[in-house]
C-alpha atoms as a PDB file:
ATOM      1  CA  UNK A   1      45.841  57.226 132.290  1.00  0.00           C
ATOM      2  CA  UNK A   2      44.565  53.810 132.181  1.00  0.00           C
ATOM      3  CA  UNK A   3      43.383  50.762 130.269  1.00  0.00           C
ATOM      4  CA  UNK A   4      40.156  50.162 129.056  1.00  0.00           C
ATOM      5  CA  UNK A   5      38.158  47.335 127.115  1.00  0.00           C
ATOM      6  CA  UNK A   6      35.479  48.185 124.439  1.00  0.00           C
ATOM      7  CA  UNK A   7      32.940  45.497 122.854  1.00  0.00           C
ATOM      8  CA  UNK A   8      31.233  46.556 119.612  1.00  0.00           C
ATOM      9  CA  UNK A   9      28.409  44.636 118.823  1.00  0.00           C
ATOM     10  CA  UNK A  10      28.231  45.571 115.089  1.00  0.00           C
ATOM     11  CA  UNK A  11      31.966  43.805 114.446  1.00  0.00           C
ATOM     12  CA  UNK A  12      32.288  41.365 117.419  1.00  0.00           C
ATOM     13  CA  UNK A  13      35.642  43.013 118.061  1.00  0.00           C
ATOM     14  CA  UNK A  14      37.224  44.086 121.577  1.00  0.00           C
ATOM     15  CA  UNK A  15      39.942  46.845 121.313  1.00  0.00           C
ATOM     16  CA  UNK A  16      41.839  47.716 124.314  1.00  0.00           C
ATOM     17  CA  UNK A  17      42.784  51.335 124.342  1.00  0.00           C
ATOM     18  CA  UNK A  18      44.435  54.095 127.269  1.00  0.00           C
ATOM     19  CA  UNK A  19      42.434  57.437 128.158  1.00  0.00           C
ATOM     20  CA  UNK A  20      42.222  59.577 131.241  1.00  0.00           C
ATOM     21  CA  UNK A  21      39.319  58.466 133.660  1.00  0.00           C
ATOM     22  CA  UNK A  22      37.465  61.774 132.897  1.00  0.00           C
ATOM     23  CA  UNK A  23      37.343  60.944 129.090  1.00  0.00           C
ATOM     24  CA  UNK A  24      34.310  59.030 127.602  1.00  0.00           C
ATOM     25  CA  UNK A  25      34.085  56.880 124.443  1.00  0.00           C
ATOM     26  CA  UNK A  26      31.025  56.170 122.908  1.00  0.00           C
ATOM     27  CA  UNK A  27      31.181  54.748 119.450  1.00  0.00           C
ATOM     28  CA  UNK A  28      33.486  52.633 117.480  1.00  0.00           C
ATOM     29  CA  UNK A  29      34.654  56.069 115.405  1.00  0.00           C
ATOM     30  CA  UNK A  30      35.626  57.670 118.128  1.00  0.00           C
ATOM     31  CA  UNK A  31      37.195  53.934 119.539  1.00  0.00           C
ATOM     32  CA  UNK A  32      39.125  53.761 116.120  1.00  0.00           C
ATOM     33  CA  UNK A  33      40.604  56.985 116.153  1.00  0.00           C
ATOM     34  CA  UNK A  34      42.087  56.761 119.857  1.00  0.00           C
ATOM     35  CA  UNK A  35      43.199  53.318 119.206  1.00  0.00           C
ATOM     36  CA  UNK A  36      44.867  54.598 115.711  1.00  0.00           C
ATOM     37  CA  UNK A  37      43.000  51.577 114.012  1.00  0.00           C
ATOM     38  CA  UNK A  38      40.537  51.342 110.793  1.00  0.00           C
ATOM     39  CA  UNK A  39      36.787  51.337 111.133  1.00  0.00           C
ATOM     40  CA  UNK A  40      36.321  48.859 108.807  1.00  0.00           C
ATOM     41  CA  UNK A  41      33.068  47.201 107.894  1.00  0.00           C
ATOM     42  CA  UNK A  42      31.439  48.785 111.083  1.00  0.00           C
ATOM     43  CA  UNK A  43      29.674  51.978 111.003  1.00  0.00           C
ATOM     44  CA  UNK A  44      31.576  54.670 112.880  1.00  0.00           C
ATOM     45  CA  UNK A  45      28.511  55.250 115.126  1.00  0.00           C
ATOM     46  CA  UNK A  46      27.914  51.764 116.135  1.00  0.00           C
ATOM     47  CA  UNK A  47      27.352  52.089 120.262  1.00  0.00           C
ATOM     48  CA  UNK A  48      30.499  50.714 122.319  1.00  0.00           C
ATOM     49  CA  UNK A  49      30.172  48.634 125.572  1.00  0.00           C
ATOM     50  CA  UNK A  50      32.622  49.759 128.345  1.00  0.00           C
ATOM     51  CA  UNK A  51      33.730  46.164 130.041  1.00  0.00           C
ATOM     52  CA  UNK A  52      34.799  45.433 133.233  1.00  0.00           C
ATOM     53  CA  UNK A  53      38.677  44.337 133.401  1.00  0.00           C
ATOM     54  CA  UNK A  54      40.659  42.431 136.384  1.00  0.00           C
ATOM     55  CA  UNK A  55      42.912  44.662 137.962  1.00  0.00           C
ATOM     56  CA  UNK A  56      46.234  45.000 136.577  1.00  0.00           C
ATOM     57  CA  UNK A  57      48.910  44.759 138.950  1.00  0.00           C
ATOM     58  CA  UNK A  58      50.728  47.461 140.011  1.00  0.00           C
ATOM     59  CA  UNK A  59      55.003  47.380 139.569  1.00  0.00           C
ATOM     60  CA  UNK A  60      57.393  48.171 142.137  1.00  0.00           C
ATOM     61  CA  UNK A  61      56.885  49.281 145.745  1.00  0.00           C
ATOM     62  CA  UNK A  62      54.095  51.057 147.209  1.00  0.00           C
ATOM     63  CA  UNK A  63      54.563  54.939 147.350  1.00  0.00           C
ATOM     64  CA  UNK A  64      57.263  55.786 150.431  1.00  0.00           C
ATOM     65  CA  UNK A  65      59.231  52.681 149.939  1.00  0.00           C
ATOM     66  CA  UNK A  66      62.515  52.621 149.285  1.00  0.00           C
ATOM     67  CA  UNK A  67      61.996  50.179 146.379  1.00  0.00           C
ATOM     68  CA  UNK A  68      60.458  52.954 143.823  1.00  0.00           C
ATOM     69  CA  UNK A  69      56.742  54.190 143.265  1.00  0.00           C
ATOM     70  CA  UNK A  70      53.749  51.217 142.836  1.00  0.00           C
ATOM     71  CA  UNK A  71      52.595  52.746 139.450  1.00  0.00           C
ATOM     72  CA  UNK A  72      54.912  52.761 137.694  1.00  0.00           C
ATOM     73  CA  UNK A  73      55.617  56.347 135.396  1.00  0.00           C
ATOM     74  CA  UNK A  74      53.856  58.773 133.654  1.00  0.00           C
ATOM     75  CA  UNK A  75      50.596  57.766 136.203  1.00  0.00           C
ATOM     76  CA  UNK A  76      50.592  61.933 137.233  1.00  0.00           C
ATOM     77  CA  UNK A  77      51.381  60.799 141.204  1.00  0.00           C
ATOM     78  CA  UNK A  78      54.178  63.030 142.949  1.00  0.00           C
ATOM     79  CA  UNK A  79      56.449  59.531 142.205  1.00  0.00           C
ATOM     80  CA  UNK A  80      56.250  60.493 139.128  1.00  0.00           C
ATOM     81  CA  UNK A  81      59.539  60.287 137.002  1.00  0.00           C
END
């Protein structure tokens, strides 16, 4: 899984939030409920903006190492824990 930034226009708010890559959010209802936050004054079918992030750095070694898998846990890799 990984991190992703949404922008609603209708409340000015960004909400950072985790999903698989295949998964696809499209409104701030469907934002809310994966986030476990209220909708608020925003309409739960207000459009969401995807935005682009800066990497986030990786922890540990790189895969093969001896000093422990570059993702970290729970990423689904055979390094997995």
């Amino acid at each position: 899984m990984a991190l992703y930034d949404y922008y609603c226009e209708a409340n000015d708010r960004t909400v950072e939030v985790r999903h698989g890559m295949s998964d696809s959010v499209k409104t701030w209802g469907e934002l809310c409920e994966l986030a476990g936050i209220e909708t608020g004054n925003a309409p739960a079918d207000a459009p969401l903006r995807k935005l682009m992030g800066a990497p986030v750095p990786m922890t540990g070694g790189s895969p093969g190492s001896d000093s422990g898998p570059a993702c970290g846990t729970s990423c689904g890799c055979p390094y997995d824990a």
